[in-house]
N, C-alpha and C. Protein backbone atom coordinates (compact mmCIF):
# COMPACT_ATOMS: atom_id res chain seq x y z
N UNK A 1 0.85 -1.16 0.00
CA UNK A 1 0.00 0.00 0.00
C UNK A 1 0.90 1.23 0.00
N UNK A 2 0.30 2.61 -0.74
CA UNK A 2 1.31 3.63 -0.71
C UNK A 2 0.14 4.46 -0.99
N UNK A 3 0.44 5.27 0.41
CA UNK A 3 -0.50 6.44 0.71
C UNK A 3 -2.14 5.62 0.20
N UNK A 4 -2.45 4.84 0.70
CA UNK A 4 -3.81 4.04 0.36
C UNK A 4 -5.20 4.43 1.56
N UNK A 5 -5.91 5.26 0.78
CA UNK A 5 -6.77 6.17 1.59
C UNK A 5 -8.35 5.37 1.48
N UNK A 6 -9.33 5.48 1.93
CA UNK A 6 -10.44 4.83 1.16
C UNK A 6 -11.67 6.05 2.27
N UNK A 7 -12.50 7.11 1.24
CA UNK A 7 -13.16 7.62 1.59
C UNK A 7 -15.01 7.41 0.76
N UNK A 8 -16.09 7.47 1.95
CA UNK A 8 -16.95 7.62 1.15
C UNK A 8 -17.65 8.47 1.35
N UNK A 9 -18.11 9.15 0.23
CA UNK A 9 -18.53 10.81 0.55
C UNK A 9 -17.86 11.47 1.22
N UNK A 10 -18.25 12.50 2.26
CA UNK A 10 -17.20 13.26 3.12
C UNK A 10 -16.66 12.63 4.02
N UNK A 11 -16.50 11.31 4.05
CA UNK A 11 -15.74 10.58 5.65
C UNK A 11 -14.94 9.67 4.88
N UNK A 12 -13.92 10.24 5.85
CA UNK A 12 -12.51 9.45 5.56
C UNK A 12 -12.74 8.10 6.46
N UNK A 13 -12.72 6.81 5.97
CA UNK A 13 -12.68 5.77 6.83
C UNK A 13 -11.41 4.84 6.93
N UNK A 14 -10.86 5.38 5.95
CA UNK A 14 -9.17 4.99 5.75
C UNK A 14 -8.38 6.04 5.70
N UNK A 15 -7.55 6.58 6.93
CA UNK A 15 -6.61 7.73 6.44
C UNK A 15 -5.11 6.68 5.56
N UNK A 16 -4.34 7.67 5.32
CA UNK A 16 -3.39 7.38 4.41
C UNK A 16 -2.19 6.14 4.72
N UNK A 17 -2.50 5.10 4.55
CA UNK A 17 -1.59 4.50 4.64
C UNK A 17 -0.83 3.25 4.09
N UNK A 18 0.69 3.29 4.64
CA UNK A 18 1.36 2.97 3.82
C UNK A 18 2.60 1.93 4.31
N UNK A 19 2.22 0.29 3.24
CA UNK A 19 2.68 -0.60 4.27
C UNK A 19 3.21 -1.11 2.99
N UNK A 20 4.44 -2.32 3.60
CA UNK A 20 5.04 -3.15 2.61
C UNK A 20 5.51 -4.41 3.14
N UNK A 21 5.19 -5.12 2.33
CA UNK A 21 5.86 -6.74 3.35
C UNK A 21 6.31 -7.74 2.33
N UNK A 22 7.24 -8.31 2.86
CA UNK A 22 7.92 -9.10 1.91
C UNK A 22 7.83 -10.92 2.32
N UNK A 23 8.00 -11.72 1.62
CA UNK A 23 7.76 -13.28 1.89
C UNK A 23 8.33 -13.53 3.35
N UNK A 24 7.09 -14.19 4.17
CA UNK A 24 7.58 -14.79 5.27
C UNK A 24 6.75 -13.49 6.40
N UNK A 25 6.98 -12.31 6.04
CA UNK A 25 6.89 -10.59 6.79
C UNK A 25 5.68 -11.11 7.48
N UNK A 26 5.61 -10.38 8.75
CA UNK A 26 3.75 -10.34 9.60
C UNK A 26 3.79 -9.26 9.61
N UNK A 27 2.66 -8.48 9.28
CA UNK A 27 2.23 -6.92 10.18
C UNK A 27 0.65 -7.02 10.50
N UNK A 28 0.49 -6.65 11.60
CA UNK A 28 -0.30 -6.55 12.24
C UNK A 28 -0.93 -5.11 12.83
N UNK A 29 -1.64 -4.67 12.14
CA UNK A 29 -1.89 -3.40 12.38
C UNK A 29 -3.58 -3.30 13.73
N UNK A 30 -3.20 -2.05 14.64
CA UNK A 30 -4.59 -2.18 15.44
C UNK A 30 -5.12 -0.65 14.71
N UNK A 31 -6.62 -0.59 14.27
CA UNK A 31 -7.17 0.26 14.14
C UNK A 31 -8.13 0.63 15.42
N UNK A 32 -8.84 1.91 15.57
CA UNK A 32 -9.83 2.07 16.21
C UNK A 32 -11.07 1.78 16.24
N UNK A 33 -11.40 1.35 15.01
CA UNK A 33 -13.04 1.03 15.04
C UNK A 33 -13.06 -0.38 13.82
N UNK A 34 -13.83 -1.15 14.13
CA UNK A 34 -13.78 -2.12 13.28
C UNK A 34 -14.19 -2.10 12.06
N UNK A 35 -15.09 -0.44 11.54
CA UNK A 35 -15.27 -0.33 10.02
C UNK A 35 -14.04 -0.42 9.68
N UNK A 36 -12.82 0.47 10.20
CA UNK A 36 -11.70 0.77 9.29
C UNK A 36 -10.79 -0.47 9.29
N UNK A 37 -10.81 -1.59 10.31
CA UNK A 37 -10.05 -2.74 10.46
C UNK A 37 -10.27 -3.17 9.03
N UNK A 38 -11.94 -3.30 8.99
CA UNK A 38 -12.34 -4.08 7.97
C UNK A 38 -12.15 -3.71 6.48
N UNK A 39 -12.18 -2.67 6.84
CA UNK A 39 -11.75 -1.87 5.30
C UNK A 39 -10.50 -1.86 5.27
N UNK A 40 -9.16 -1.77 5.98
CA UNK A 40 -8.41 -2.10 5.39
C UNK A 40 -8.12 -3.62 5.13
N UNK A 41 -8.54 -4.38 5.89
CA UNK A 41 -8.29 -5.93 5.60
C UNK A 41 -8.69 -5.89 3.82
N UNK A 42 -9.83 -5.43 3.33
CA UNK A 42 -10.35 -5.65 2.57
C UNK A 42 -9.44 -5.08 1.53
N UNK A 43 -9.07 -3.71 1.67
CA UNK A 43 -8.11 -3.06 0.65
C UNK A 43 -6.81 -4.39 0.59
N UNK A 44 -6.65 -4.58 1.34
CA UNK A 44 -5.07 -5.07 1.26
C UNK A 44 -5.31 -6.53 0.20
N UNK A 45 -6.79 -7.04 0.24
CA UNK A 45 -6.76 -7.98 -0.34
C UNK A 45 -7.19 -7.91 -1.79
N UNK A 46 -7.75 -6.48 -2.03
CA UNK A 46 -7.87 -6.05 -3.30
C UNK A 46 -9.02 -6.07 -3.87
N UNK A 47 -10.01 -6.42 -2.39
CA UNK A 47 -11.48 -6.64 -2.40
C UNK A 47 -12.71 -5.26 -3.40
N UNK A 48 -11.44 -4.14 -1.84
CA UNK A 48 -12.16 -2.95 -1.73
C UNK A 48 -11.42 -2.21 -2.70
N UNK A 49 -11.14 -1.24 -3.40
CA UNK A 49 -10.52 -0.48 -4.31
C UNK A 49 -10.05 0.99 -3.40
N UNK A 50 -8.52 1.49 -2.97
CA UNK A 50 -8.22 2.55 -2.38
C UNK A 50 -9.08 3.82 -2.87
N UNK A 51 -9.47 4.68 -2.54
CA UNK A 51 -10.14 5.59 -3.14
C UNK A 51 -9.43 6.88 -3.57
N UNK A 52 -7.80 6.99 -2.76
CA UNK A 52 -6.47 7.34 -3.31
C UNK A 52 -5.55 6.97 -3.03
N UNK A 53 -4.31 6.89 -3.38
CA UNK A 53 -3.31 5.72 -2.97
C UNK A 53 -3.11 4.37 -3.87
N UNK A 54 -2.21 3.84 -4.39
CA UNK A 54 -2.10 2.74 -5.05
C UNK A 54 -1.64 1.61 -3.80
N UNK A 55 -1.97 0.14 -4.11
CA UNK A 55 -2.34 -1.13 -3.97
C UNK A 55 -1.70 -1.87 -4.76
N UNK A 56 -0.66 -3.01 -4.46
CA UNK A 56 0.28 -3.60 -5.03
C UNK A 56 0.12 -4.84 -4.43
N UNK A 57 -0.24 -6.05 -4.95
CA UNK A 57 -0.17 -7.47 -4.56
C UNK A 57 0.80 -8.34 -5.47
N UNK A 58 1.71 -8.40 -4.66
CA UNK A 58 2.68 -8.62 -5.38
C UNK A 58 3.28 -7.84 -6.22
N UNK A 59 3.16 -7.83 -7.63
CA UNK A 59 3.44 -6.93 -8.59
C UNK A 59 1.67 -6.66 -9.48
N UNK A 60 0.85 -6.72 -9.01
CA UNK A 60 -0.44 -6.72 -9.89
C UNK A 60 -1.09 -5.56 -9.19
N UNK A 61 -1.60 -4.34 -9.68
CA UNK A 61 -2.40 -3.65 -9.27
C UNK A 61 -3.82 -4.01 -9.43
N UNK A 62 -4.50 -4.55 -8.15
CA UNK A 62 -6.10 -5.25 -8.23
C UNK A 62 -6.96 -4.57 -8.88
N UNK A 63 -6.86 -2.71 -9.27
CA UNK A 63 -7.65 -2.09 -10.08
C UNK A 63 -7.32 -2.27 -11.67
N UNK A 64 -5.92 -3.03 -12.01
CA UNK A 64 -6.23 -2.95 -13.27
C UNK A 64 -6.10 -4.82 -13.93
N UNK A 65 -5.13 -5.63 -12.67
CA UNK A 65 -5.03 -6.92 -12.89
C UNK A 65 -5.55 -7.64 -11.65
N UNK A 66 -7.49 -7.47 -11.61
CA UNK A 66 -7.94 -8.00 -10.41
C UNK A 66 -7.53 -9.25 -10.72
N UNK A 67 -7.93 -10.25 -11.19
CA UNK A 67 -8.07 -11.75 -11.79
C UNK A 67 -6.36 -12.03 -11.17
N UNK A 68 -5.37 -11.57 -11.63
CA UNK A 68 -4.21 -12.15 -10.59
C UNK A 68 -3.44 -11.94 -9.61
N UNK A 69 -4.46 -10.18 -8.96
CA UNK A 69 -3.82 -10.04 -7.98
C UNK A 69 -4.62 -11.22 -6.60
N UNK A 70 -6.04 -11.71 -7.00
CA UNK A 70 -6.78 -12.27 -6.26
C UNK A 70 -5.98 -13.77 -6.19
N UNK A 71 -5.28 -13.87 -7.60
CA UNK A 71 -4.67 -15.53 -7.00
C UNK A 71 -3.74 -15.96 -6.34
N UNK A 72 -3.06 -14.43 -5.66
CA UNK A 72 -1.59 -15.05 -4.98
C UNK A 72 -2.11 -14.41 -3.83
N UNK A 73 -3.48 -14.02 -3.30
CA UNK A 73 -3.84 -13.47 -2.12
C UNK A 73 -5.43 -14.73 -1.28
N UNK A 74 -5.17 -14.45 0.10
CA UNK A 74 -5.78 -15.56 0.59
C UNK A 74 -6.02 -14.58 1.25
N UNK A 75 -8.08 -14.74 1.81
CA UNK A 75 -8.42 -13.71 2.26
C UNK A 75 -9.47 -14.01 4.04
N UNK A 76 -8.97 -14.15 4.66
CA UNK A 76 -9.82 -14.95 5.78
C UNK A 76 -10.56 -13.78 6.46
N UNK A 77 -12.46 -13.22 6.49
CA UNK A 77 -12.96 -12.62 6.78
C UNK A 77 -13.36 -12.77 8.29
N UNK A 78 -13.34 -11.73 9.53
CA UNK A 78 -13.63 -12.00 10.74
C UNK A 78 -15.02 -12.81 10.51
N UNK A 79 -16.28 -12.69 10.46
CA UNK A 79 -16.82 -13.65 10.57
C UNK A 79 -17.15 -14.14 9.44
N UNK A 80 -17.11 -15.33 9.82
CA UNK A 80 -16.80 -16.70 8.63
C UNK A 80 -18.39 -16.56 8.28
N UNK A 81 -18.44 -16.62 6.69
CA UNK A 81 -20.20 -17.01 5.94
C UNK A 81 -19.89 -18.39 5.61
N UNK A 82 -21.19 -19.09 6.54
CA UNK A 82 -21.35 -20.29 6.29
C UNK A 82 -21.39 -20.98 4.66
N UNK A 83 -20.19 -22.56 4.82
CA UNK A 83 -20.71 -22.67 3.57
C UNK A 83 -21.80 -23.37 3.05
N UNK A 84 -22.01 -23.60 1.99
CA UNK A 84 -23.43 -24.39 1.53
C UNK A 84 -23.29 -25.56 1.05
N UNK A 85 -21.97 -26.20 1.18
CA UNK A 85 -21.80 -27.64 1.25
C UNK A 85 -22.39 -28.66 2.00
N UNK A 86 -22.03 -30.35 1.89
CA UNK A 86 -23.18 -31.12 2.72
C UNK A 86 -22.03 -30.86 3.70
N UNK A 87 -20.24 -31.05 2.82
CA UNK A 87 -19.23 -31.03 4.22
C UNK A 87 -18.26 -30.53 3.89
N UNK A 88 -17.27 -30.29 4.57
CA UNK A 88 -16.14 -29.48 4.64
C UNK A 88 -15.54 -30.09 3.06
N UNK A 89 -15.00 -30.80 2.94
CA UNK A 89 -14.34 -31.23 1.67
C UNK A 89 -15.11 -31.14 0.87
N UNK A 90 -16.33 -30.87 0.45
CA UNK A 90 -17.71 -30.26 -0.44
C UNK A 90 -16.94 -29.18 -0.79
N UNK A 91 -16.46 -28.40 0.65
CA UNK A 91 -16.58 -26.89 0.00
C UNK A 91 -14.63 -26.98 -0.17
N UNK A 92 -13.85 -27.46 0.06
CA UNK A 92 -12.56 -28.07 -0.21
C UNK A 92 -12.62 -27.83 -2.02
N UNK A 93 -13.34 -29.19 -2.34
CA UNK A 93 -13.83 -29.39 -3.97
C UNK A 93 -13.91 -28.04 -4.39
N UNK A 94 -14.88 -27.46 -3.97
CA UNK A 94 -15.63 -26.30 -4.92
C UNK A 94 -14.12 -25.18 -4.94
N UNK A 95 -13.81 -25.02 -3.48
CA UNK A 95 -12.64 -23.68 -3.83
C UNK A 95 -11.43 -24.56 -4.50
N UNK A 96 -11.38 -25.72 -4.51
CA UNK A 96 -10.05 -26.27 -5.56
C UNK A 96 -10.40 -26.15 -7.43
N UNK A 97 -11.42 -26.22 -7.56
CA UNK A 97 -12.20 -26.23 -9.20
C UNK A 97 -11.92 -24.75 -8.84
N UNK A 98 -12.12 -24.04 -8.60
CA UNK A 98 -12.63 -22.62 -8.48
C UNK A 98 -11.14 -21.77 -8.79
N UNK A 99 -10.14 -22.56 -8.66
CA UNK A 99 -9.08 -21.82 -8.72
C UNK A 99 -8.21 -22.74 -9.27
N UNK A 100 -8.65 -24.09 -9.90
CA UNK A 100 -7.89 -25.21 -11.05
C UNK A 100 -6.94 -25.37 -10.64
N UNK A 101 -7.32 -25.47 -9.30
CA UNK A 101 -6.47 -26.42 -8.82
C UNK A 101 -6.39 -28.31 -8.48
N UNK A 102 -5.11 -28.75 -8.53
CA UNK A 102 -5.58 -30.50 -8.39
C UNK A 102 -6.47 -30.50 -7.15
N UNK A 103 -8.11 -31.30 -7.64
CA UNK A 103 -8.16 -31.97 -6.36
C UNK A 103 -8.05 -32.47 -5.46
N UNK A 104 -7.20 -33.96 -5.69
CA UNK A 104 -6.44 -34.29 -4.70
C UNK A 104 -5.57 -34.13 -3.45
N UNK A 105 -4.86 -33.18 -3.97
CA UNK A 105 -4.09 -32.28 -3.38
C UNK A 105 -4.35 -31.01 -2.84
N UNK A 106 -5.58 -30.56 -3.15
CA UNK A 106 -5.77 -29.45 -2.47
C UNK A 106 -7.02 -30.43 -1.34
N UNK A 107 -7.46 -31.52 -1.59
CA UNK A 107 -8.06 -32.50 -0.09
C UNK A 107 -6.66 -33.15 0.44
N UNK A 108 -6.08 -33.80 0.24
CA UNK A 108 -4.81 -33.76 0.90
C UNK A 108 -4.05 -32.53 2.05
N UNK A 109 -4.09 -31.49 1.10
CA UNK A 109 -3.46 -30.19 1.96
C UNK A 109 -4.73 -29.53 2.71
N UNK A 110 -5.81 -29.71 2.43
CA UNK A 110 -6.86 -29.45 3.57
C UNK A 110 -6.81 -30.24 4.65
N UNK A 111 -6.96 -31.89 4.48
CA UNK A 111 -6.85 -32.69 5.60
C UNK A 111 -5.77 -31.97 6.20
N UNK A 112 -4.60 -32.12 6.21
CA UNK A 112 -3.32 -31.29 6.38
C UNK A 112 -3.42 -30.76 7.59
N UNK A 113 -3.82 -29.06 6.91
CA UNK A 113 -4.48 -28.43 7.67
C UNK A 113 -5.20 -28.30 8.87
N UNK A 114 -6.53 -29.18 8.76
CA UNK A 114 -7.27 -29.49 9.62
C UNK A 114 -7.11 -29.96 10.70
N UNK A 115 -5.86 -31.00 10.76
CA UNK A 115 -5.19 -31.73 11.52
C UNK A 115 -4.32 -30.69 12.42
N UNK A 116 -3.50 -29.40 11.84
CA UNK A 116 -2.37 -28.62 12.68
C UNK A 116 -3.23 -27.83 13.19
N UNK A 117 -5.04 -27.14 12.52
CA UNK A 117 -5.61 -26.62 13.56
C UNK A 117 -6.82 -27.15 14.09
N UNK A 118 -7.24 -28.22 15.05
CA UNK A 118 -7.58 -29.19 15.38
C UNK A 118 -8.07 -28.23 16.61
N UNK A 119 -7.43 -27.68 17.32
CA UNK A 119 -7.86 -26.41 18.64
C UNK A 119 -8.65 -25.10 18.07
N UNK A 120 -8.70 -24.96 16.37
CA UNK A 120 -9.16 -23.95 16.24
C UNK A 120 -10.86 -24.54 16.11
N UNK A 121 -11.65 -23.22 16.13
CA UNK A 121 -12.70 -23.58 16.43
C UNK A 121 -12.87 -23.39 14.70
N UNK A 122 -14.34 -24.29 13.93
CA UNK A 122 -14.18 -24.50 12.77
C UNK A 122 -14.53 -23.24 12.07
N UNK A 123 -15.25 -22.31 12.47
CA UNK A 123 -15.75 -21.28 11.84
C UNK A 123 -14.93 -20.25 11.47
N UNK A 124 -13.00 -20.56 11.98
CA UNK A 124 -12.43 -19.77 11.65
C UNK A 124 -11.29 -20.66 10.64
N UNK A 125 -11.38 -22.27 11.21
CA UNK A 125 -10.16 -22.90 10.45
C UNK A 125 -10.60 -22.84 9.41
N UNK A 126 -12.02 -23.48 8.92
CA UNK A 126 -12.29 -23.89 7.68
C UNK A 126 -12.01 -22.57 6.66
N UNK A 127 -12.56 -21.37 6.56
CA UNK A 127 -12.40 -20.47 6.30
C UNK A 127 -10.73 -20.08 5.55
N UNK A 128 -9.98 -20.51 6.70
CA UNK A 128 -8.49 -20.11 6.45
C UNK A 128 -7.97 -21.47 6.07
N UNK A 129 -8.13 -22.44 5.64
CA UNK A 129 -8.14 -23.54 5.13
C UNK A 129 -8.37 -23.19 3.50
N UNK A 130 -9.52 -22.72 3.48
CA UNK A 130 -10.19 -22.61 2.12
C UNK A 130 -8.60 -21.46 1.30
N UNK A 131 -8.66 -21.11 1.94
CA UNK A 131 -7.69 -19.50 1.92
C UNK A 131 -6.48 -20.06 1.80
N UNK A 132 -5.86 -20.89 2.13
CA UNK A 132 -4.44 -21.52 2.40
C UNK A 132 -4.25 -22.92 1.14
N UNK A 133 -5.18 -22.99 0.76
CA UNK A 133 -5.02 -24.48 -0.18
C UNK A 133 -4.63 -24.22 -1.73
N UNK A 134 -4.92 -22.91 -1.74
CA UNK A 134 -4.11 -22.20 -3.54
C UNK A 134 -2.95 -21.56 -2.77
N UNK A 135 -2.27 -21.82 -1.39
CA UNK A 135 -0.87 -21.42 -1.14
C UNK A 135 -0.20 -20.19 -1.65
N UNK A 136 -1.56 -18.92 -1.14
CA UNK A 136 -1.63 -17.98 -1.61
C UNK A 136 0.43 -16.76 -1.35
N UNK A 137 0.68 -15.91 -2.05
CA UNK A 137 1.84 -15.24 -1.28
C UNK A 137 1.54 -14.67 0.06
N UNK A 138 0.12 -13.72 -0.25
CA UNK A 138 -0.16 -13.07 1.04
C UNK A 138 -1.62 -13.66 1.43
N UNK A 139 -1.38 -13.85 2.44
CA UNK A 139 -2.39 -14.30 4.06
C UNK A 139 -3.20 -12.65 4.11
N UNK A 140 -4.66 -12.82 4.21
CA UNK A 140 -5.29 -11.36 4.64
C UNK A 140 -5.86 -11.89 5.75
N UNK A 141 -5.63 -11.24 6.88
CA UNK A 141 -7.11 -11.85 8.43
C UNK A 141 -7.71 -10.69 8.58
N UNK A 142 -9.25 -10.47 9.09
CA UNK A 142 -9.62 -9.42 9.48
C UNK A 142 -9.74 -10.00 10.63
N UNK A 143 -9.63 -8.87 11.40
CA UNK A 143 -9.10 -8.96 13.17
C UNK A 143 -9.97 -10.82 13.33
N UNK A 144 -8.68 -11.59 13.01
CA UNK A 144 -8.15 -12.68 13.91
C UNK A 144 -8.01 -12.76 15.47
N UNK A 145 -8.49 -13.78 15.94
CA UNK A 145 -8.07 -14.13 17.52
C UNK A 145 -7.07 -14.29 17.90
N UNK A 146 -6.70 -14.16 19.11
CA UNK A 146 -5.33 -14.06 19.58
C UNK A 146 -4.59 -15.31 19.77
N UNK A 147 -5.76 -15.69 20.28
CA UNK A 147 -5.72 -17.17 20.91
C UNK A 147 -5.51 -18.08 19.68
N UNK A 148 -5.29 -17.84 18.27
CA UNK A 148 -4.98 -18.70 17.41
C UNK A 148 -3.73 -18.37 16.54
N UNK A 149 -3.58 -17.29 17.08
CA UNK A 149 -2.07 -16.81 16.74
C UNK A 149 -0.78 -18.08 16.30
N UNK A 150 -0.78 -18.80 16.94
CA UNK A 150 0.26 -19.50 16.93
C UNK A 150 -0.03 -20.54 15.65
N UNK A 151 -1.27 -20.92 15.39
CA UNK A 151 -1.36 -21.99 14.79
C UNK A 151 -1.72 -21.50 13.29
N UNK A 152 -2.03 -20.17 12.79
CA UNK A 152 -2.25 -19.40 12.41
C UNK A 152 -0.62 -19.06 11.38
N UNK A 153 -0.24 -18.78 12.45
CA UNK A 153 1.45 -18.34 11.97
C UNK A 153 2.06 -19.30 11.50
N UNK A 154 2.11 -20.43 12.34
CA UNK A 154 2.43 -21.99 11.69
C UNK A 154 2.12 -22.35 10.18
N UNK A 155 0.68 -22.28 10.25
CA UNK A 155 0.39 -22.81 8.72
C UNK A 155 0.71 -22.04 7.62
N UNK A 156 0.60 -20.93 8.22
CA UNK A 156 1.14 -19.96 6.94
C UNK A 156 2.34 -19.84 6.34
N UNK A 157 3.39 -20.62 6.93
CA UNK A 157 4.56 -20.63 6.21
C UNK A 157 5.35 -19.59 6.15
N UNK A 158 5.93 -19.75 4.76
CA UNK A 158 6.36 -18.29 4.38
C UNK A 158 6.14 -17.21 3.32
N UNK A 159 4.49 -17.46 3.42
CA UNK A 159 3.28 -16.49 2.83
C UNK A 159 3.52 -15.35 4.01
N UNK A 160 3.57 -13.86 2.97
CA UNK A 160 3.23 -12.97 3.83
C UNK A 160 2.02 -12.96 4.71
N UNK A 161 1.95 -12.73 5.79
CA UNK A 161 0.55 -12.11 6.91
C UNK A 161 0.26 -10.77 7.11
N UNK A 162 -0.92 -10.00 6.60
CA UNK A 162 -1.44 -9.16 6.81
C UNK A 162 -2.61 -9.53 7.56
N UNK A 163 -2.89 -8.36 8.67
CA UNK A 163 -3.84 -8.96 10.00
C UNK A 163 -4.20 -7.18 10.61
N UNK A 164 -5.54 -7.50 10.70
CA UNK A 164 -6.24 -5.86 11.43
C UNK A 164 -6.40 -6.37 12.49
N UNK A 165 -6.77 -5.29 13.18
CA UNK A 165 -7.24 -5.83 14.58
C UNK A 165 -7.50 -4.36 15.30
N UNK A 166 -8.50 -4.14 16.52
CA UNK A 166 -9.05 -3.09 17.11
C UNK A 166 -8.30 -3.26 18.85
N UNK A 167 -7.37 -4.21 19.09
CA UNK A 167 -7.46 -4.17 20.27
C UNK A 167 -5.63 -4.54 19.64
N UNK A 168 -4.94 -4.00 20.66
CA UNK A 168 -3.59 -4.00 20.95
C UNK A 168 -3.01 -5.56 21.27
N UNK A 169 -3.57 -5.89 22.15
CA UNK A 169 -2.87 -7.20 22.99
C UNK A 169 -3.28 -8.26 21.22
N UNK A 170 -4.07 -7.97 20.53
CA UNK A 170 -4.42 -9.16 19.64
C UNK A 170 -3.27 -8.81 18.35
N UNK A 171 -3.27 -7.59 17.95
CA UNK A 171 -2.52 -7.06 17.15
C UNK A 171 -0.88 -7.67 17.49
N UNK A 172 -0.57 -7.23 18.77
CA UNK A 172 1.12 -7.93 19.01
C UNK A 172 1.32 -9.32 19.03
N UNK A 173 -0.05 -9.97 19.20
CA UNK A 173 0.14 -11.38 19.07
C UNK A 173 0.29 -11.99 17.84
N UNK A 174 0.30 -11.34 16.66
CA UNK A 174 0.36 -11.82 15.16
C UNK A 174 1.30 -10.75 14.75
N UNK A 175 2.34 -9.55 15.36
CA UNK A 175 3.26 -9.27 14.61
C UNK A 175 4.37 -9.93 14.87
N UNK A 176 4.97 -10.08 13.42
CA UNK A 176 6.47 -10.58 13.66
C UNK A 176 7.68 -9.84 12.79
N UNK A 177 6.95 -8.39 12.54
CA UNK A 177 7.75 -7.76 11.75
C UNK A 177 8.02 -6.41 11.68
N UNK A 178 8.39 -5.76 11.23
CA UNK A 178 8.32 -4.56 11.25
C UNK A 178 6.83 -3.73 10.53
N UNK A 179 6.75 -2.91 11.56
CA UNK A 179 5.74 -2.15 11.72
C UNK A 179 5.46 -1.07 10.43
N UNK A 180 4.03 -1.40 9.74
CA UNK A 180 4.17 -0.20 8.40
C UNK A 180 4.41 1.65 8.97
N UNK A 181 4.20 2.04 8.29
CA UNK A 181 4.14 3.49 8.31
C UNK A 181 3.17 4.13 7.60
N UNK A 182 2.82 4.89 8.99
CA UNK A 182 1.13 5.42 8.57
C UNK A 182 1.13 6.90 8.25
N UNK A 183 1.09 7.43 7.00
CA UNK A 183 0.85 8.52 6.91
C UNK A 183 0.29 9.77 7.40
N UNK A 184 0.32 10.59 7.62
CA UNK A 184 -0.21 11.84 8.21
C UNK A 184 -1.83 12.15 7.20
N UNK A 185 -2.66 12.13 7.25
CA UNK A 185 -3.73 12.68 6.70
C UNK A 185 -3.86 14.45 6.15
């Protein structure tokens, strides 16, 4: 992100800011209110479009190469939307076709998964499961639990982690890197 602002109408809900992370990198940023957590989770994943400021995933700007900045980004939303499968590997299938990837192997690397977060509760593994099986570069969480920090960091490898969060103690529990730099408004 560089100088990445996101306003609608007269309210700024993103002031200016400006982050960079490289393979393996965590930043963990705490906002004040959970619109702006969420909006930036969302910018970073290329969901939301900056409203000034450019957005870099990887090397793809999501406003002009959405289609591949979305395939090297994995996007895990605070609360999980149920899926509409009969079962977890239902919806395994569907996000492996969905992104042509081998079946096999993306139920293989789900089982995987499932197994290292076994303590997480499912409404957040499955989710970041789904998110982790195209072995995205960058990891997106919107304010993630603290309490899964560890297992969280584990699976992710050495995919970047980008992570919002509204409360401090949750935010330091998922940084492992240097801290972005937030512009002056």
């Amino acid at each position: 992100m560089r100088d990445a602002a996101f306003v609608r109408g007269n309210e700024t809900i993103v002031s200016p800011l400006t982050c960079s992370l490289a393979p393996g990198e965590r930043s963990a940023l705490r906002f004040e209110s959970t619109r702006e957590a969420a909006t930036v989770a969302l910018m970073a994943a290329g969901i939301v479009k900056a409203s000034s400021g450019r957005i870099f995933i990887g090397e793809f700007d999501p406003r002009i190469q959405p289609v591949q900045a979305k395939r090297i980004v994995g996007y895990v939303p605070h609360e999980a939307v149920p899926h509409e499968f009969a079962t977890f590997f239902g919806y395994i299938e569907y996000r492996s076709a969905l992104w042509g990837l081998q079946r096999e192997r993306s139920i293989a690397d789900a089982a995987a998964l499932l197994e290292t977060l076994r303590d997480v509760h499912e409404a957040f593994a499955y989710p970041l499961i789904g998110a982790l099986i195209a072995r995205p570069a960058l990891l997106v969480l919107d304010r993630p639990q603290a309490a899964y920090a560890p297992q969280i960091l584990t699976v992710a490898g050495d995919c970047a982690v980008f992570s919002t969060h509204v409360s401090q103690r949750e935010a330091t529990s998922f940084a492992r890197s240097r801290a972005p730099d937030r512009a002056q408004a």
